[in-house]
PDB file of N, CA and C in Angstrom:
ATOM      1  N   UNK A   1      -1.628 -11.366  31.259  1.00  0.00           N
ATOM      2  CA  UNK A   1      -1.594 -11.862  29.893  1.00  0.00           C
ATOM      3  C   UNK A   1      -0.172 -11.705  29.362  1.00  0.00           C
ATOM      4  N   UNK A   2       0.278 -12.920  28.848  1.00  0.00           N
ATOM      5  CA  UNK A   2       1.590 -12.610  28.293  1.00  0.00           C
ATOM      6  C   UNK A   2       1.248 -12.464  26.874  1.00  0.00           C
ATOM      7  N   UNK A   3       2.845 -11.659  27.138  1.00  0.00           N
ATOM      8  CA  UNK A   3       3.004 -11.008  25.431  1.00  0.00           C
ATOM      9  C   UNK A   3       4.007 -11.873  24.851  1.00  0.00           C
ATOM     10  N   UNK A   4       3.311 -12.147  23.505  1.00  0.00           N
ATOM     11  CA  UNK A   4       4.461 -13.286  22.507  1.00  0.00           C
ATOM     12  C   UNK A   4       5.523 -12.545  22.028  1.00  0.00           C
ATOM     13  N   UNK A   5       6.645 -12.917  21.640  1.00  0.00           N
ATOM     14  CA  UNK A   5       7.508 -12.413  20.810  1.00  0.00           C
ATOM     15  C   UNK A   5       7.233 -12.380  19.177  1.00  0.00           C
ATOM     16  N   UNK A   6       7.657 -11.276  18.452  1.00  0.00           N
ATOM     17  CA  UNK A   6       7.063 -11.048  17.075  1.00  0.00           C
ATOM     18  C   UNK A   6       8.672 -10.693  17.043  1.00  0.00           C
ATOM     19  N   UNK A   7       9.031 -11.687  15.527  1.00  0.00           N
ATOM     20  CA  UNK A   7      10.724 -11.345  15.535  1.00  0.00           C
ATOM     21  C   UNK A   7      10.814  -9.934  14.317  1.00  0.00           C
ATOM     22  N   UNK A   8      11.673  -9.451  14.762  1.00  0.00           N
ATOM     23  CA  UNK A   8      11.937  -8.186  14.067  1.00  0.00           C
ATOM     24  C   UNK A   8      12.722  -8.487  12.853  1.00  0.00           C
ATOM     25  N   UNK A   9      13.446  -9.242  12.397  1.00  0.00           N
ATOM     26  CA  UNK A   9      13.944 -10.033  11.710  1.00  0.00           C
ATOM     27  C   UNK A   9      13.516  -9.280   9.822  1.00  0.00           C
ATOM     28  N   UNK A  10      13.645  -8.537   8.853  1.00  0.00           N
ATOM     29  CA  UNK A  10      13.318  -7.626   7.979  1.00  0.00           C
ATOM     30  C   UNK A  10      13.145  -9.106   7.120  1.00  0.00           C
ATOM     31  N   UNK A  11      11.953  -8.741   6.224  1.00  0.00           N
ATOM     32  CA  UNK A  11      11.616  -9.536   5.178  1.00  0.00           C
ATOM     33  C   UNK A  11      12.267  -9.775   3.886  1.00  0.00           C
ATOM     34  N   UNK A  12      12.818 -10.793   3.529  1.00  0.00           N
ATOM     35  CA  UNK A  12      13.854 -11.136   2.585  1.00  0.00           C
ATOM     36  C   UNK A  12      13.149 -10.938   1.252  1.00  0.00           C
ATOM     37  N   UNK A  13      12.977  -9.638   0.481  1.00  0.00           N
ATOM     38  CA  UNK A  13      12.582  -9.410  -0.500  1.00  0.00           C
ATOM     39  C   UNK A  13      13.502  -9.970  -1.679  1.00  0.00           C
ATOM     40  N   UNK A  14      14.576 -10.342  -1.933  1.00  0.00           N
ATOM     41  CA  UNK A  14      15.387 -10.860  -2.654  1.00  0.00           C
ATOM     42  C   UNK A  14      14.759 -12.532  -3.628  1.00  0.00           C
ATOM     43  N   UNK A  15      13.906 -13.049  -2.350  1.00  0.00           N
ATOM     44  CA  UNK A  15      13.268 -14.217  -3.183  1.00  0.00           C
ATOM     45  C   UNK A  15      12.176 -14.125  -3.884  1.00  0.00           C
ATOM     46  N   UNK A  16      11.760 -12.591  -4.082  1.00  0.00           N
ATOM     47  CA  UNK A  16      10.618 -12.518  -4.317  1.00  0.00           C
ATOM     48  C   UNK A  16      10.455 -12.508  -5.917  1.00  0.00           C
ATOM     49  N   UNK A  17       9.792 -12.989  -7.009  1.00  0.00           N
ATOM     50  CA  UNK A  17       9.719 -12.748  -8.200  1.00  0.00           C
ATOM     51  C   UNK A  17       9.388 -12.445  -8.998  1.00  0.00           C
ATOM     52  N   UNK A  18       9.275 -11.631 -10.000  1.00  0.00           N
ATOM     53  CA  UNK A  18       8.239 -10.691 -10.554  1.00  0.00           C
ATOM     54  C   UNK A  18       8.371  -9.010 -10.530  1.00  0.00           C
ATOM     55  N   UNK A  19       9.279  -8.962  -9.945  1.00  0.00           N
ATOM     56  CA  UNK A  19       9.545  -7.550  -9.099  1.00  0.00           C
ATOM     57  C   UNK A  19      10.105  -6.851 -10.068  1.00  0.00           C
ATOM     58  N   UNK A  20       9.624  -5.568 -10.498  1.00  0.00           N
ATOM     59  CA  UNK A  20      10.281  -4.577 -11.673  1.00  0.00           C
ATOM     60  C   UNK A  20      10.570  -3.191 -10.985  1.00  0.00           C
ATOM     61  N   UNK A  21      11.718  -2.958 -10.038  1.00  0.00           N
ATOM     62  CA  UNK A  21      11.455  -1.497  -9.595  1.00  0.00           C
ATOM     63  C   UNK A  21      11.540  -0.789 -10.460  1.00  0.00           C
ATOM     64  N   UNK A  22      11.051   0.418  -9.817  1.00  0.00           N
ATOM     65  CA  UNK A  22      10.577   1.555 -10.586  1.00  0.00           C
ATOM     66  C   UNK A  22      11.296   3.061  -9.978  1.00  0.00           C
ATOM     67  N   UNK A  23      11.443   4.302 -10.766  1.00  0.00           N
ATOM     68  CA  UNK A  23      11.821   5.378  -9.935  1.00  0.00           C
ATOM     69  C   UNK A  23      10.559   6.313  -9.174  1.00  0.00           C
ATOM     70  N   UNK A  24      10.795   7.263  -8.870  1.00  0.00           N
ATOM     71  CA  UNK A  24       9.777   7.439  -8.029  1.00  0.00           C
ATOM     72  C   UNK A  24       9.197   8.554  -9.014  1.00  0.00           C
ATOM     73  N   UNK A  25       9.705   9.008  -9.965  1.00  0.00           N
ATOM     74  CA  UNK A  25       8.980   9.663 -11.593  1.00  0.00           C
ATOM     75  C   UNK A  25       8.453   8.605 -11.675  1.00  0.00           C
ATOM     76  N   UNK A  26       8.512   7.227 -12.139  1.00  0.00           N
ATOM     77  CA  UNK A  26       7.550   6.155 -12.798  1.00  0.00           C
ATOM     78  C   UNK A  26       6.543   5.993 -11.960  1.00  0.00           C
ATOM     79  N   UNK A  27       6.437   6.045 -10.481  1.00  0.00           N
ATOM     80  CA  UNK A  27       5.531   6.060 -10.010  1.00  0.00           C
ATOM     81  C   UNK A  27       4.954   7.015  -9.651  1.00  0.00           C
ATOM     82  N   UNK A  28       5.169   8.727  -9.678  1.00  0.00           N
ATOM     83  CA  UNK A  28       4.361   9.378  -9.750  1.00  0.00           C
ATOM     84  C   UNK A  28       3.455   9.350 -11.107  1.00  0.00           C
ATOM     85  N   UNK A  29       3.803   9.005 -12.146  1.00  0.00           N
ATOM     86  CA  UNK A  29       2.984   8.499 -13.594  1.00  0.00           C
ATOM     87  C   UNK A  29       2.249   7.671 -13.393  1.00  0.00           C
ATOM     88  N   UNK A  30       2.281   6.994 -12.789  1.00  0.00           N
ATOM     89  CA  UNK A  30       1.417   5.529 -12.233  1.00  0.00           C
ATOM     90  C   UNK A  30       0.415   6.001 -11.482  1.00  0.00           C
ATOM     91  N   UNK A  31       0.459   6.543 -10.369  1.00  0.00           N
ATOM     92  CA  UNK A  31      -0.239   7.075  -9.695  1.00  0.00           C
ATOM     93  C   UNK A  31      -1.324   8.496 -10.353  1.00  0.00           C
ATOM     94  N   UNK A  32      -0.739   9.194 -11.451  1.00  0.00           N
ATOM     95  CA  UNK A  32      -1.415  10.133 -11.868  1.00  0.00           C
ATOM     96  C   UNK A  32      -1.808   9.685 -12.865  1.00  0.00           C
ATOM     97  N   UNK A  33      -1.974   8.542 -13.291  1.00  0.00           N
ATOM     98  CA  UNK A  33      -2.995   7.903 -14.658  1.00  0.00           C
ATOM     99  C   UNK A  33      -4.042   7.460 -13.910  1.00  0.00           C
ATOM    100  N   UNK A  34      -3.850   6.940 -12.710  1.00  0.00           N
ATOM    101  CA  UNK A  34      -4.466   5.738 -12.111  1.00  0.00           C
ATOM    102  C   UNK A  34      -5.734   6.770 -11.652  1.00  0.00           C
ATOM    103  N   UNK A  35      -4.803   8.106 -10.863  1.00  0.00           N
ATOM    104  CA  UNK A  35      -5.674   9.387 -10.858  1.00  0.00           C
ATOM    105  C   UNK A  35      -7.150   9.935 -11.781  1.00  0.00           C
ATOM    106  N   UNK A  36      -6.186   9.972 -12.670  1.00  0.00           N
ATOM    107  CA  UNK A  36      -7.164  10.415 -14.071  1.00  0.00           C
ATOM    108  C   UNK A  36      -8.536   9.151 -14.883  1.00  0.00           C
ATOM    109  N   UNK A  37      -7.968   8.275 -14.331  1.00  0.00           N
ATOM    110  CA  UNK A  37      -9.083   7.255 -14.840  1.00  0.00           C
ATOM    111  C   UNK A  37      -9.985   6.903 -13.984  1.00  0.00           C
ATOM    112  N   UNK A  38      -9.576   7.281 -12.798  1.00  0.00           N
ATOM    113  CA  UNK A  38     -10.713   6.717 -11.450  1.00  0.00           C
ATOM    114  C   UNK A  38     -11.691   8.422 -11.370  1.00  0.00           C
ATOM    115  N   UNK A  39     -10.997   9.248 -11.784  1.00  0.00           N
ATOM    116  CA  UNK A  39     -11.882  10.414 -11.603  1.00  0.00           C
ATOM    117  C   UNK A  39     -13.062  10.872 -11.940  1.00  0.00           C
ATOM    118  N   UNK A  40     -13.185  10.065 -13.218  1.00  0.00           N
ATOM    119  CA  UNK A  40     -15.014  10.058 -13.538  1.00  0.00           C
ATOM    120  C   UNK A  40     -15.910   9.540 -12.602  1.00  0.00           C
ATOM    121  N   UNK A  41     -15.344   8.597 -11.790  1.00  0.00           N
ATOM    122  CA  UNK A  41     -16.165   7.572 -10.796  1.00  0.00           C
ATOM    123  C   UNK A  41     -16.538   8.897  -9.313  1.00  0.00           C
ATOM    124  N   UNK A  42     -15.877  10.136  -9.542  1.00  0.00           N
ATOM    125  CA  UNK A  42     -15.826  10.785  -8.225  1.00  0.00           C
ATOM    126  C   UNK A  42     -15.948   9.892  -7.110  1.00  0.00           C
ATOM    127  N   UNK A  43     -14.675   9.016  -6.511  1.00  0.00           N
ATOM    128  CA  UNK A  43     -14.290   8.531  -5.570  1.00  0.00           C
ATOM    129  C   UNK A  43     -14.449   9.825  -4.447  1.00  0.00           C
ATOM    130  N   UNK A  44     -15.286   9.242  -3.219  1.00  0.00           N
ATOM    131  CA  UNK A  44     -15.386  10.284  -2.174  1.00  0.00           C
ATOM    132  C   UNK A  44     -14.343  10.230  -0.779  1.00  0.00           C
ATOM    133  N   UNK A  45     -13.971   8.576  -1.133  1.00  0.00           N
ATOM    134  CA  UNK A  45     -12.945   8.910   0.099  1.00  0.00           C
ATOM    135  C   UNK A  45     -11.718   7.364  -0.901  1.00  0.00           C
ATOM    136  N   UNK A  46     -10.732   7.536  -0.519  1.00  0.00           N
ATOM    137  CA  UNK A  46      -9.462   6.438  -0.536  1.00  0.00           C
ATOM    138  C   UNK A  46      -9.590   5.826   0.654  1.00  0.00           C
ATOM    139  N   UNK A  47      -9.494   4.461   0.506  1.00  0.00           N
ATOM    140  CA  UNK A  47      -8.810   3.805   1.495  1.00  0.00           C
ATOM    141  C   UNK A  47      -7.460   2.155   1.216  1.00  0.00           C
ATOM    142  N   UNK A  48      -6.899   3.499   1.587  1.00  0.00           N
ATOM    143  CA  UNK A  48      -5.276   2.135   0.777  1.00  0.00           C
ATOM    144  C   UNK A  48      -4.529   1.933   2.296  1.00  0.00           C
ATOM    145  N   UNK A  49      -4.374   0.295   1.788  1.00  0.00           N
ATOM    146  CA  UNK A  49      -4.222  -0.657   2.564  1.00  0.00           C
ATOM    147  C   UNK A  49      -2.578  -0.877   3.012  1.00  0.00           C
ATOM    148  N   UNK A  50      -2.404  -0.882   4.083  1.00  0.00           N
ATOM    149  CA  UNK A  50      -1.379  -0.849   4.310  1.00  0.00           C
ATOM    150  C   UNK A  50       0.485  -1.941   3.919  1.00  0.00           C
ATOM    151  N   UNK A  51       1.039  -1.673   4.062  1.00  0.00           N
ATOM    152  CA  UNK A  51       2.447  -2.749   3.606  1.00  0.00           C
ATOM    153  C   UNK A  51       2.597  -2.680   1.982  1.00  0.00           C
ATOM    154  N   UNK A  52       2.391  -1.184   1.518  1.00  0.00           N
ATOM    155  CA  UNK A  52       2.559  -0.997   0.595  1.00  0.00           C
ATOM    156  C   UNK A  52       1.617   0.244  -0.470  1.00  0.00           C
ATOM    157  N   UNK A  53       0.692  -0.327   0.207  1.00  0.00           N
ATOM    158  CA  UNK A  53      -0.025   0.745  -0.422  1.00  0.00           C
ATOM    159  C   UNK A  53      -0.740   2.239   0.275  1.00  0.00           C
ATOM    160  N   UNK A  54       0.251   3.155   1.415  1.00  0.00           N
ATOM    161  CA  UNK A  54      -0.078   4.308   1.632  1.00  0.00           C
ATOM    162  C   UNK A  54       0.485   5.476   1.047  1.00  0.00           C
ATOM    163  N   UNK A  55       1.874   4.700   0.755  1.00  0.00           N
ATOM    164  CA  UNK A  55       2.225   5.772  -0.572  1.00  0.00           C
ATOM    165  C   UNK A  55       1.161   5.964  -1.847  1.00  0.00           C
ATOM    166  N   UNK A  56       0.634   5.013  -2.218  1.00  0.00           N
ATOM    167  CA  UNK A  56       0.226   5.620  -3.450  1.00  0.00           C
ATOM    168  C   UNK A  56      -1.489   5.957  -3.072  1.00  0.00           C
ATOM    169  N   UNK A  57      -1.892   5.432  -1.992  1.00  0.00           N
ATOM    170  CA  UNK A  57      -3.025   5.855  -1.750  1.00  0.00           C
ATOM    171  C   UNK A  57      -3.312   7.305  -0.919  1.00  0.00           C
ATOM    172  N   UNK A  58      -2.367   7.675  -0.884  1.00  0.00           N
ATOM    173  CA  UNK A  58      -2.301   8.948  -0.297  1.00  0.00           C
ATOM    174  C   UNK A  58      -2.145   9.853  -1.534  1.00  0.00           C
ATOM    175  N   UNK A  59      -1.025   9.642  -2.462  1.00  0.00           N
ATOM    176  CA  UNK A  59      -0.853  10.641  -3.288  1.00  0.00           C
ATOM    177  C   UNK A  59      -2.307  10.162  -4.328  1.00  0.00           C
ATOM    178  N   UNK A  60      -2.704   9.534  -4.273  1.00  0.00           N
ATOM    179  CA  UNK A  60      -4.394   9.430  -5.209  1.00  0.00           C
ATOM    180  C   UNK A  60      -5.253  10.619  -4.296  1.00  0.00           C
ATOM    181  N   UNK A  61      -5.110  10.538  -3.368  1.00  0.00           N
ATOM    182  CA  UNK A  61      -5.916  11.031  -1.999  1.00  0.00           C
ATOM    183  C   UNK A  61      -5.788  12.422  -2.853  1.00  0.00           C
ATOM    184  N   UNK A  62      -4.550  12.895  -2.594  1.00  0.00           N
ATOM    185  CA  UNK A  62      -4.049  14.200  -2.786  1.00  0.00           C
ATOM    186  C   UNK A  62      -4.441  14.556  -4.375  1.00  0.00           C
ATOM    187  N   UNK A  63      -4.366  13.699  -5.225  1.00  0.00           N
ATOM    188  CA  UNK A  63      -4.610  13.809  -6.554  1.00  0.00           C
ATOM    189  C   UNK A  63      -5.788  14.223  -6.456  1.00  0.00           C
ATOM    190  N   UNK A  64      -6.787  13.446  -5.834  1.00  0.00           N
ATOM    191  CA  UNK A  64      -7.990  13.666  -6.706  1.00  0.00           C
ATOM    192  C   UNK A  64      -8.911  14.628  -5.674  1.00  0.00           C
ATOM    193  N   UNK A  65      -7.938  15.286  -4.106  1.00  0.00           N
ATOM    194  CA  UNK A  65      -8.513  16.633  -3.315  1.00  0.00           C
ATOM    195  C   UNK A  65      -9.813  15.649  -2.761  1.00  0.00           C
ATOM    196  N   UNK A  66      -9.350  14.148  -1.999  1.00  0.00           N
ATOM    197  CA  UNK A  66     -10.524  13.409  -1.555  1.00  0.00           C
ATOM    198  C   UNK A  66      -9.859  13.238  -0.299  1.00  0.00           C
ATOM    199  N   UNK A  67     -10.560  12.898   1.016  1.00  0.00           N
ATOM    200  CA  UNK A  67     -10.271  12.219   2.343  1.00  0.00           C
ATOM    201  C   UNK A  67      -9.251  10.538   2.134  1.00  0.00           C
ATOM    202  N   UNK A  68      -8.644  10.482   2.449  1.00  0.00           N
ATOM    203  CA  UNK A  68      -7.641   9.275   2.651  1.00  0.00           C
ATOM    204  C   UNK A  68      -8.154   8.673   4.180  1.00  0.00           C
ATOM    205  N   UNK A  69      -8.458   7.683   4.103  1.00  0.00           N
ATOM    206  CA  UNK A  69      -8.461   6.446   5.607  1.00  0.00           C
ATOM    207  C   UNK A  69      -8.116   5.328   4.996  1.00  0.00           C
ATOM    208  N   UNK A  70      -6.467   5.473   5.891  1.00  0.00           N
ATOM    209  CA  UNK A  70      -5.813   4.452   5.521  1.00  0.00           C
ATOM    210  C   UNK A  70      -6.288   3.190   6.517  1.00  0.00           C
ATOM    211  N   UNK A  71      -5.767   1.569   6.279  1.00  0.00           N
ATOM    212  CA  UNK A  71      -6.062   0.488   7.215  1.00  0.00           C
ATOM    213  C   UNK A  71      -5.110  -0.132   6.568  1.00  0.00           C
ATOM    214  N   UNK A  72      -4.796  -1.336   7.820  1.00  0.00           N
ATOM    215  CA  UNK A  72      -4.198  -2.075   8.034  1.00  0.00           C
ATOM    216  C   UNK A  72      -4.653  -3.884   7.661  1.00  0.00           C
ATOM    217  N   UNK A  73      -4.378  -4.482   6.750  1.00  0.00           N
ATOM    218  CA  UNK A  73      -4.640  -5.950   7.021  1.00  0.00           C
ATOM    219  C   UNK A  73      -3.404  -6.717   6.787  1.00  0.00           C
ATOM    220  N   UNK A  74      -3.669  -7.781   7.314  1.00  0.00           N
ATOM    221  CA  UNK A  74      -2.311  -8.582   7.502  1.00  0.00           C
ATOM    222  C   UNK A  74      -2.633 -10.093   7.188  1.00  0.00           C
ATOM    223  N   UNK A  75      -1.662 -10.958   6.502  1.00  0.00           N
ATOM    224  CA  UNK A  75      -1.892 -12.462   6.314  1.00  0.00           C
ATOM    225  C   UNK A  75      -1.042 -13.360   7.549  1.00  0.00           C
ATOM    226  N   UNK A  76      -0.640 -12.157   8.183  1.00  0.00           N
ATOM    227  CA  UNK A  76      -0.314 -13.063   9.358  1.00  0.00           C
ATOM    228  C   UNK A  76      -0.555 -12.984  10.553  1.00  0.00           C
ATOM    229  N   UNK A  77       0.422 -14.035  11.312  1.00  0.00           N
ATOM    230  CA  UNK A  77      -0.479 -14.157  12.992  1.00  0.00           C
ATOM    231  C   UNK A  77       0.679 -14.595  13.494  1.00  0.00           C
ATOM    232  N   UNK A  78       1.855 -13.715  14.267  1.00  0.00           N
ATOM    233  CA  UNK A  78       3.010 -13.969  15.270  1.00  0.00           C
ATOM    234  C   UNK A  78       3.575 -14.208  14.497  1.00  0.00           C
ATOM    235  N   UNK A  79       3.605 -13.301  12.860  1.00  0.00           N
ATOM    236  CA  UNK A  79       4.970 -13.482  11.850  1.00  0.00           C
ATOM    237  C   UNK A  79       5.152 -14.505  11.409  1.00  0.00           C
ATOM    238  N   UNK A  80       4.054 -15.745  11.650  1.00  0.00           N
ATOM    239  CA  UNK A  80       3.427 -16.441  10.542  1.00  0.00           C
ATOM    240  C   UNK A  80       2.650 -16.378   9.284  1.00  0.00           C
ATOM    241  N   UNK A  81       3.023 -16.749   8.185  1.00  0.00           N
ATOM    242  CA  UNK A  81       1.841 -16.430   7.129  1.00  0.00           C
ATOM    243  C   UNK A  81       0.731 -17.536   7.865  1.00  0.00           C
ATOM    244  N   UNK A  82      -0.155 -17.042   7.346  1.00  0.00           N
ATOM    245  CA  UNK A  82      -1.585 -17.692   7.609  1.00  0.00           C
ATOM    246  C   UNK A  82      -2.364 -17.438   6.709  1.00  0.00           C
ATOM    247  N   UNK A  83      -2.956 -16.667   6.275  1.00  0.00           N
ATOM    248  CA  UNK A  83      -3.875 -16.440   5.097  1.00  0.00           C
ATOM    249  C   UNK A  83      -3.031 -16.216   3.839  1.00  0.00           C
TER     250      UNK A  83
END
């Protein structure tokens, strides 16, 4: 079975729009509101999705003293978008 090439080539975030960075204080605030409002629901496990979201689904994890299983989904196929 051959193996395809997947180009390594880094994703040109520059065209992207909408984008407000943040410091990583603004997003520990983000993450510890997001904490505090999901906590009535006693969430028993996290699962944050990968290409962005294991940072903050981990520190929720850690916030709220729950199991983290992280996963992976992807909209593409050989570094094509597709979905």
């Amino acid at each position: 079975m051959a193996q395809e090439k997947v180009s390594k080539k880094p994703y040109d975030y520059s065209t992207r729009e909408g984008i407000h960075p943040i410091s990583w204080e603004d997003f520990h605030g983000i993450c510890k509101a997001l904490a505090q409002a999901v906590f009535a629901f006693q969430p028993e496990i996290i699962i944050p999705i990968g290409r962005g979201g294991y940072y903050p689904g981990t520190l929720l994890a850690h916030m709220l003293q729950e199991e983290v299983y992280p996963v992976r989904l992807s909209r593409r196929i050989n570094d094509q978008v597709k979905y």
